[in-house]
Protein backbone atom coordinates (compact mmCIF):
# COMPACT_ATOMS: atom_id res chain seq x y z
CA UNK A 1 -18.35 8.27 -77.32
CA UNK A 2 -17.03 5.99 -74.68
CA UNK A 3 -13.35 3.58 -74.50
CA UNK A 4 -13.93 0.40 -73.93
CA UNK A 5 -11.58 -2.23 -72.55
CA UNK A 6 -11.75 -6.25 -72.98
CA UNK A 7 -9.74 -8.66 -71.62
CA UNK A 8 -10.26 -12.30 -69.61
CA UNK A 9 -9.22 -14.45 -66.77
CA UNK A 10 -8.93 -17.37 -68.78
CA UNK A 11 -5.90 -15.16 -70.70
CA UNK A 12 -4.13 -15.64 -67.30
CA UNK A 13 -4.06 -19.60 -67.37
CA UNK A 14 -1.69 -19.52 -70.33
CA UNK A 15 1.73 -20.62 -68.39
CA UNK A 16 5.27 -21.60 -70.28
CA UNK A 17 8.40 -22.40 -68.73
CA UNK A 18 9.45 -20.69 -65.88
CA UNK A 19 10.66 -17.36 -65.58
CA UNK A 20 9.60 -16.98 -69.24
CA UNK A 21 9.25 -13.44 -69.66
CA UNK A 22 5.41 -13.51 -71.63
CA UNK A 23 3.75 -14.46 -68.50
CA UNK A 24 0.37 -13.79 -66.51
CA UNK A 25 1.55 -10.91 -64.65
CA UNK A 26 1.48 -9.03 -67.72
CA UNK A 27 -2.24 -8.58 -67.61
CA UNK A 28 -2.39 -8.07 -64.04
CA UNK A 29 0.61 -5.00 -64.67
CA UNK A 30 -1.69 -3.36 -67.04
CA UNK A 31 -5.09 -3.95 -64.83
CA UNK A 32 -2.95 -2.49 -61.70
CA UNK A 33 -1.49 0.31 -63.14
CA UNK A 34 -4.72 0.96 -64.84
CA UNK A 35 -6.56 1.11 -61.51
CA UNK A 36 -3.91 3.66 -59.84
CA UNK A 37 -4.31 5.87 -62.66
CA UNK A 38 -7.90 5.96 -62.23
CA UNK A 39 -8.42 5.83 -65.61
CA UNK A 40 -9.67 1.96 -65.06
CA UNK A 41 -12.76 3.83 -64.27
CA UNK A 42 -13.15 5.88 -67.29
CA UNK A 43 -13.15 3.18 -69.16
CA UNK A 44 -16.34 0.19 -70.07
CA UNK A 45 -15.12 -3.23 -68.92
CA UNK A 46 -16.19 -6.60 -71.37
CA UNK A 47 -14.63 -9.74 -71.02
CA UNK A 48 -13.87 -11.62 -73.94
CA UNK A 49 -15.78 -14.26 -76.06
CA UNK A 50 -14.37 -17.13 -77.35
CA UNK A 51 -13.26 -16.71 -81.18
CA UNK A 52 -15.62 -18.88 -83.57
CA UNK A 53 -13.29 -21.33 -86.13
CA UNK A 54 -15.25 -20.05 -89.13
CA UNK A 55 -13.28 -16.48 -88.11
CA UNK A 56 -9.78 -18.17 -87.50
CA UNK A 57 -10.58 -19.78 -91.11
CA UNK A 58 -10.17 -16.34 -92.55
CA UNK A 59 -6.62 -16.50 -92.02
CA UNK A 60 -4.76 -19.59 -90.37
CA UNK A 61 -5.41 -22.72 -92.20
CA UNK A 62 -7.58 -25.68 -91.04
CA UNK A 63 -4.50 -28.28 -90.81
CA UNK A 64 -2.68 -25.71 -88.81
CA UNK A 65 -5.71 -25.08 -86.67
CA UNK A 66 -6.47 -28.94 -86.34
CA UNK A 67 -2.34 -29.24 -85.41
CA UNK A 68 -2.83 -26.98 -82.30
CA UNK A 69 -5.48 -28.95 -81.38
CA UNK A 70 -3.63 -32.31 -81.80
CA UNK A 71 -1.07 -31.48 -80.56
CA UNK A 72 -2.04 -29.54 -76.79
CA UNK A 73 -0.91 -31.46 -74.14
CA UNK A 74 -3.23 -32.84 -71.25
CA UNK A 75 -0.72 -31.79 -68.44
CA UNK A 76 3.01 -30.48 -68.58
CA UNK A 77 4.31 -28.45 -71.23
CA UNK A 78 5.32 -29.12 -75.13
CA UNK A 79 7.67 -26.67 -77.55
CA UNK A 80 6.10 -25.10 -80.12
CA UNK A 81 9.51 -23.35 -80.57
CA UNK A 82 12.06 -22.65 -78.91
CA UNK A 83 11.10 -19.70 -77.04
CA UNK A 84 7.37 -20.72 -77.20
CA UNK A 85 5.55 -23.70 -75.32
CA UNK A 86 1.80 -25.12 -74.66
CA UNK A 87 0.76 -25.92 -71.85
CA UNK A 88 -3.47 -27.46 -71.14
CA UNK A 89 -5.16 -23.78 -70.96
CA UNK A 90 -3.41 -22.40 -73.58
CA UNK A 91 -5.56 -23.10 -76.43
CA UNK A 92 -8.53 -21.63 -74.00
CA UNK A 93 -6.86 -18.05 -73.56
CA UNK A 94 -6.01 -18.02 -77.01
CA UNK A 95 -8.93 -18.02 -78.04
CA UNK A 96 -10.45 -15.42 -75.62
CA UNK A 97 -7.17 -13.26 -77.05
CA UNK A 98 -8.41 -13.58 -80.51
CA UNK A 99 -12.39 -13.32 -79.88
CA UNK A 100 -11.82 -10.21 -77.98
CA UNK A 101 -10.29 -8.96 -81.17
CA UNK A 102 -12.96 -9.45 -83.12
CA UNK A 103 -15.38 -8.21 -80.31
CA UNK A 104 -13.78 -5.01 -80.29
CA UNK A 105 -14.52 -4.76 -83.65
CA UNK A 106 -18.00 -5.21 -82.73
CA UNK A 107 -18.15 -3.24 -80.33
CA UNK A 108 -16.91 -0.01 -82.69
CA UNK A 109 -19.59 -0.87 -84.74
CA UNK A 110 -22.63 -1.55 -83.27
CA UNK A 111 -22.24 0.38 -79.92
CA UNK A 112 -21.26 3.78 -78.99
CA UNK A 113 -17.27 3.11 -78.50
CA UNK A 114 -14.82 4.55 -81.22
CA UNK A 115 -11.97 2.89 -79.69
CA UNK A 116 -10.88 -0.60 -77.73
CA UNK A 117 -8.40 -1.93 -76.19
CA UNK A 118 -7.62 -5.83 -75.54
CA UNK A 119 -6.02 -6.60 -72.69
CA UNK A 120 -5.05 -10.28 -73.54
CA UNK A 121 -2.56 -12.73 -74.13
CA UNK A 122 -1.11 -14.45 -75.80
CA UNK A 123 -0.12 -12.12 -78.13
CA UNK A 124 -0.71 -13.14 -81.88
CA UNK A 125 1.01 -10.98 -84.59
CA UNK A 126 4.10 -13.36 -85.43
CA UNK A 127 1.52 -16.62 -86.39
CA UNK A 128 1.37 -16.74 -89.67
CA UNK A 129 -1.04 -18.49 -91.61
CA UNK A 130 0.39 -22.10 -91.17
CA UNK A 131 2.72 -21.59 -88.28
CA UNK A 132 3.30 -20.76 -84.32
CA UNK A 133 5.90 -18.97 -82.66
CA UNK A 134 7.13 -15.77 -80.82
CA UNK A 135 5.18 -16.57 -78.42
CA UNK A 136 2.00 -16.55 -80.45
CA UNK A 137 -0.11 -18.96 -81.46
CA UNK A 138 -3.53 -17.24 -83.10
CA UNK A 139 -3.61 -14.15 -85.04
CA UNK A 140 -5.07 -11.55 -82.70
CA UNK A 141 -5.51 -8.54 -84.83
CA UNK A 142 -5.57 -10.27 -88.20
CA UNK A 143 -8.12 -12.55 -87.37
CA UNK A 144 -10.31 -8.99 -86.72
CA UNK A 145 -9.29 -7.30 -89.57
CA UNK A 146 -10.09 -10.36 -91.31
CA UNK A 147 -13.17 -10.34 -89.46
CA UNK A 148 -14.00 -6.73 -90.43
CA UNK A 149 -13.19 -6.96 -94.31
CA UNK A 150 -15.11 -10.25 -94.95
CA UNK A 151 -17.99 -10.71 -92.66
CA UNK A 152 -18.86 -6.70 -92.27
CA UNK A 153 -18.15 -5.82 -95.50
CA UNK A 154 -15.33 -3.07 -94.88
CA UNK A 155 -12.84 -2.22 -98.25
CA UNK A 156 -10.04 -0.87 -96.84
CA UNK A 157 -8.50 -1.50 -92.69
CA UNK A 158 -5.07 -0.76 -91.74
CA UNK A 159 -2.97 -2.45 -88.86
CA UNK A 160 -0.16 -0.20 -87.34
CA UNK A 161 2.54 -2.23 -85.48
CA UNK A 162 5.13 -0.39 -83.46
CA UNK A 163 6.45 -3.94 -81.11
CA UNK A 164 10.26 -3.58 -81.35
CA UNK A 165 9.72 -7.54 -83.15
CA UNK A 166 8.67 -7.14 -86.75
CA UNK A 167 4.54 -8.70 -87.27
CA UNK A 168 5.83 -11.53 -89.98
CA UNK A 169 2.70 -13.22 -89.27
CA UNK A 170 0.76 -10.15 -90.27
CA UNK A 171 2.94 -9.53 -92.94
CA UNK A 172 2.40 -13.13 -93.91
CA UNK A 173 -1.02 -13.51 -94.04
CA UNK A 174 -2.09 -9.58 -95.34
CA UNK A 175 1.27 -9.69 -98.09
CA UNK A 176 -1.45 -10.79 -100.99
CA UNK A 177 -4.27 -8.65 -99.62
CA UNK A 178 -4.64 -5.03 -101.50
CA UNK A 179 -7.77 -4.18 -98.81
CA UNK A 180 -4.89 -4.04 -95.76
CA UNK A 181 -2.53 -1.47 -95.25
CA UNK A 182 0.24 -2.72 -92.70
CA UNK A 183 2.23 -0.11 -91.54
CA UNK A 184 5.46 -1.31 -89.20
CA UNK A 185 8.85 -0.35 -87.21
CA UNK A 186 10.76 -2.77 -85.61
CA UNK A 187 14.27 -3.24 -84.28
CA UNK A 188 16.41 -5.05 -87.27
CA UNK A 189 18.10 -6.81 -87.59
CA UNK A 190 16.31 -8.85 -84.79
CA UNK A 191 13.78 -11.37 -84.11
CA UNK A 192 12.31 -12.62 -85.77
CA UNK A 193 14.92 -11.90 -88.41
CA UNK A 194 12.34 -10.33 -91.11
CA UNK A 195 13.90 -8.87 -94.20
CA UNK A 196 13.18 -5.22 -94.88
CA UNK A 197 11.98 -5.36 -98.10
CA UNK A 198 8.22 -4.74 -98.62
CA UNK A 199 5.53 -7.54 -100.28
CA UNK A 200 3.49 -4.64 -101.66
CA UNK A 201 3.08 -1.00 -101.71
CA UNK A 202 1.29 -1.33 -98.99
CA UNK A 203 2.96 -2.21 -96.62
CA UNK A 204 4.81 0.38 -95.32
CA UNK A 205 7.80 -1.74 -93.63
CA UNK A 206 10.29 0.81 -91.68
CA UNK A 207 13.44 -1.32 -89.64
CA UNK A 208 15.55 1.04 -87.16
CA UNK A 209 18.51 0.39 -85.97
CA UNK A 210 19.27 -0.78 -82.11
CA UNK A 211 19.37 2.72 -80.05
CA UNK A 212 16.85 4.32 -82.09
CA UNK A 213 14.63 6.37 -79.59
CA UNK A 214 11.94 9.15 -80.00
CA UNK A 215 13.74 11.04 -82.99
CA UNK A 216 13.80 8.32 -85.22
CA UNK A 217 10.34 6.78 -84.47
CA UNK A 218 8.76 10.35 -84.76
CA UNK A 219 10.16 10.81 -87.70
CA UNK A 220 8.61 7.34 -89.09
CA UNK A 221 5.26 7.95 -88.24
CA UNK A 222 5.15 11.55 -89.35
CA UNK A 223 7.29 10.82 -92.42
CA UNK A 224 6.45 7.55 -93.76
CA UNK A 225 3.26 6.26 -92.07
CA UNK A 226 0.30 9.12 -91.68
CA UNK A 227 0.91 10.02 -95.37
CA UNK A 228 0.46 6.41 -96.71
CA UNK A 229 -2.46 6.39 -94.21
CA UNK A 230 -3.75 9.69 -95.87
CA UNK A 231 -4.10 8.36 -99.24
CA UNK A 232 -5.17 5.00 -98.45
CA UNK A 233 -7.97 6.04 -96.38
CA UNK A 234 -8.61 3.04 -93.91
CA UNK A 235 -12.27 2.46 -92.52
CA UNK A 236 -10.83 1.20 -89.64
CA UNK A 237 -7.32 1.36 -87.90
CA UNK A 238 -5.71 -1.45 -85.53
CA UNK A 239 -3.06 -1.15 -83.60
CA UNK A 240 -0.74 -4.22 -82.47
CA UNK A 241 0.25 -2.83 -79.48
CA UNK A 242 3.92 -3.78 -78.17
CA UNK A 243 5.81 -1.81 -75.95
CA UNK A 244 8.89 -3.62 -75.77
CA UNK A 245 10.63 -0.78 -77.43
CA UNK A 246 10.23 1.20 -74.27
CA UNK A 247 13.92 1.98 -73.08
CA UNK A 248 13.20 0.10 -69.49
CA UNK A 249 12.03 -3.44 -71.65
CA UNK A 250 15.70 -5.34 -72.11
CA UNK A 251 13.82 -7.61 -74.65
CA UNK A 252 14.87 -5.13 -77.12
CA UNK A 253 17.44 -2.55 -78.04
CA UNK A 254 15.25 0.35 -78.62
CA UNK A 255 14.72 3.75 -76.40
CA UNK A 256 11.13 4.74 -76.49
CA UNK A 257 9.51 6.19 -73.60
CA UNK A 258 6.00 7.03 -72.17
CA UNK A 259 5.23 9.82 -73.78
CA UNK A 260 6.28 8.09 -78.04
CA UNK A 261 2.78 5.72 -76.93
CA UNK A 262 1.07 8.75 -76.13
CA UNK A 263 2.16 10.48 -79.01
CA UNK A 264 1.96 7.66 -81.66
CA UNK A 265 -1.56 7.02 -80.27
CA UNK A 266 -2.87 11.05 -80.15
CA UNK A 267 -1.42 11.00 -83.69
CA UNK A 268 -3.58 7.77 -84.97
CA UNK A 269 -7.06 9.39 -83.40
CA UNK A 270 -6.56 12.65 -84.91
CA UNK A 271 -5.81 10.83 -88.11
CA UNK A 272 -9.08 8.65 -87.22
CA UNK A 273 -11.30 11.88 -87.00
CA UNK A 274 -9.67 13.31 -90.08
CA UNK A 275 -10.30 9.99 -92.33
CA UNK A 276 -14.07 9.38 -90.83
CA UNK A 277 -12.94 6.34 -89.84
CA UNK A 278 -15.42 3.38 -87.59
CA UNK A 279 -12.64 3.36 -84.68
CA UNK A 280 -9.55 2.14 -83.49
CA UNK A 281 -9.39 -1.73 -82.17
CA UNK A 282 -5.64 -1.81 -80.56
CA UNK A 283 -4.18 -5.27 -79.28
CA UNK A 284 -1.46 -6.08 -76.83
CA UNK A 285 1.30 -7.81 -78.29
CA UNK A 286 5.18 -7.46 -76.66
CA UNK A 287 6.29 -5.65 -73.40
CA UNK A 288 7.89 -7.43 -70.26
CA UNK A 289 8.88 -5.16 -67.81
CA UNK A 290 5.99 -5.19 -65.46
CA UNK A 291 6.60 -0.95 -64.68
CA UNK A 292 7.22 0.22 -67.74
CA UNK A 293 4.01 -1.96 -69.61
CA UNK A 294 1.53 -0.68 -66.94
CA UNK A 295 2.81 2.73 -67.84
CA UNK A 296 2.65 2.49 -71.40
CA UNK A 297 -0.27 1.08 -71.28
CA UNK A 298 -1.62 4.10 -69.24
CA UNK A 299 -0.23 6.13 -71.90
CA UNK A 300 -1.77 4.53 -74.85
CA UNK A 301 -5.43 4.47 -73.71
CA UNK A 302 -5.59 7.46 -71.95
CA UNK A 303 -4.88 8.98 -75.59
CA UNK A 304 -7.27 6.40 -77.45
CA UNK A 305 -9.63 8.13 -74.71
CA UNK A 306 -9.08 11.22 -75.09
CA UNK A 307 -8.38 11.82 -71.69
């Protein structure tokens, strides 16, 4: 069974204020350390389709949708937020972000590959259903597991987020939805300033504190996450795949390292084998420290590889 690994150029043409730390060099980090591993070569290269709307209908809403649209400026840049702007291409790379997504799911499914990895941006797991921000814009890995549940016929997926930001747009658009299991640690309280109590028994919501390293997170997955996993017995697994815990990324608090992506991911494929399940589809989300993404990124697939 081979890894497979999609990502764009259009991804790169997505451009907000200066400086602004979720910026094209984050791809090229990954693609560069990637290469000097020499694991880019153990790997099958795709680059991304564009996402279809009848997919993003499946969880952002048409006005919302139509708002983007309307509102995506023809030069310059416009605040969505805050901390999140628009500038002409970024409608295009978001939606080569969100139709690799849902080409990774194809890809597990009707090809040889039990487990993808996107290498896009902008990342997508705080949009909710009706709304932008953290830097997102579409719903990367809900829009798949959407995707996965409603046109391929799947009962049961589960998305495992381990960004040091809580997924509120996950949360928000899966909270209703008994088919996903949405299994998360974040730093709290932080951004985006998510309560800890859980929507449904499903989603198994786990806040740490600032300084919270390997221990701690360890002690999550093993503790709280793999047994929920267990009994719920996804057919598929995504991952939303931010590594701005890592110790080195100062957009968080948090102390992971290297090896908690290699671990966390080893621990998710041996839980894959064990459940029967189609594959893993894992999407970028956070990390901003050129060094320590490519690293962790390194980390992560070399273990969804088996390598």
């Amino acid at each position: 069974m081979s890894t497979a690994i999609i990502s764009h150029h259009e991804c790169r043409k997505h451009k907000m204020l200066e400086h602004h730390p979720e910026d094209p060099s984050r791809i090229d980090a990954i693609s560069d350390r990637l290469i000097a591993s020499g694991l880019e070569y153990s790997l099958d290269h795709f680059d991304a389709n564009n996402i279809t709307r009848e997919d993003l209908l499946r969880v952002h809403d048409a006005e919302y949708l139509d708002y983007l649209v309307k509102i995506q400026p023809i030069e310059g840049l416009i605040n969505v937020d805050s901390d999140t702007q628009m500038c002409p291409q970024t409608l295009k790379a978001a939606t080569r972000a969100a139709g690799a997504a849902v080409q990774a799911v194809d890809l597990v499914f009707k090809s040889d590959h039990k487990a993808v990895f996107c290498n896009v941006r902008p990342p997508g797991h705080h949009a909710e259903r009706g709304q932008a921000g953290g830097f997102c814009f579409y719903n990367n890995v809900a829009i798949a597991a959407g995707y996965a549940l409603d046109k391929l016929g799947l009962e049961r997926v589960a998305v495992i987020d381990f960004d040091v930001h809580h997924g509120n747009g996950t949360e928000d658009i899966f909270k209703d939805d008994e088919r996903v299991m949405f299994c998360s640690t974040f730093q709290h309280p932080f951004f985006p300033y998510s309560g800890t109590e859980r929507p449904n028994k499903q989603h198994i919501k786990i806040p740490l504190a600032a300084g919270a390293g390997s221990d701690e997170f360890r002690a999550v997955v093993l503790n709280d996450w793999l047994p929920a996993l267990k009994e719920f017995k996804p057919q598929l697994l995504f991952i939303s795949a931010g590594f701005d815990a890592h110790r080195d990324d100062d957009m968080g608090e948090m102390n992971l390292e290297d090896a908690d992506y290699a671990w966390v991911t080893e621990q998710l494929v041996d839980l894959s084998h064990q459940l029967d399940c189609e594959g893993i589809v894992s999407v970028l989300e956070g990390g901003y420290v050129p060094d320590a993404l490519g690293r962790s990124v390194v980390a992560h697939v070399r273990a969804l590889a088996g390598l």
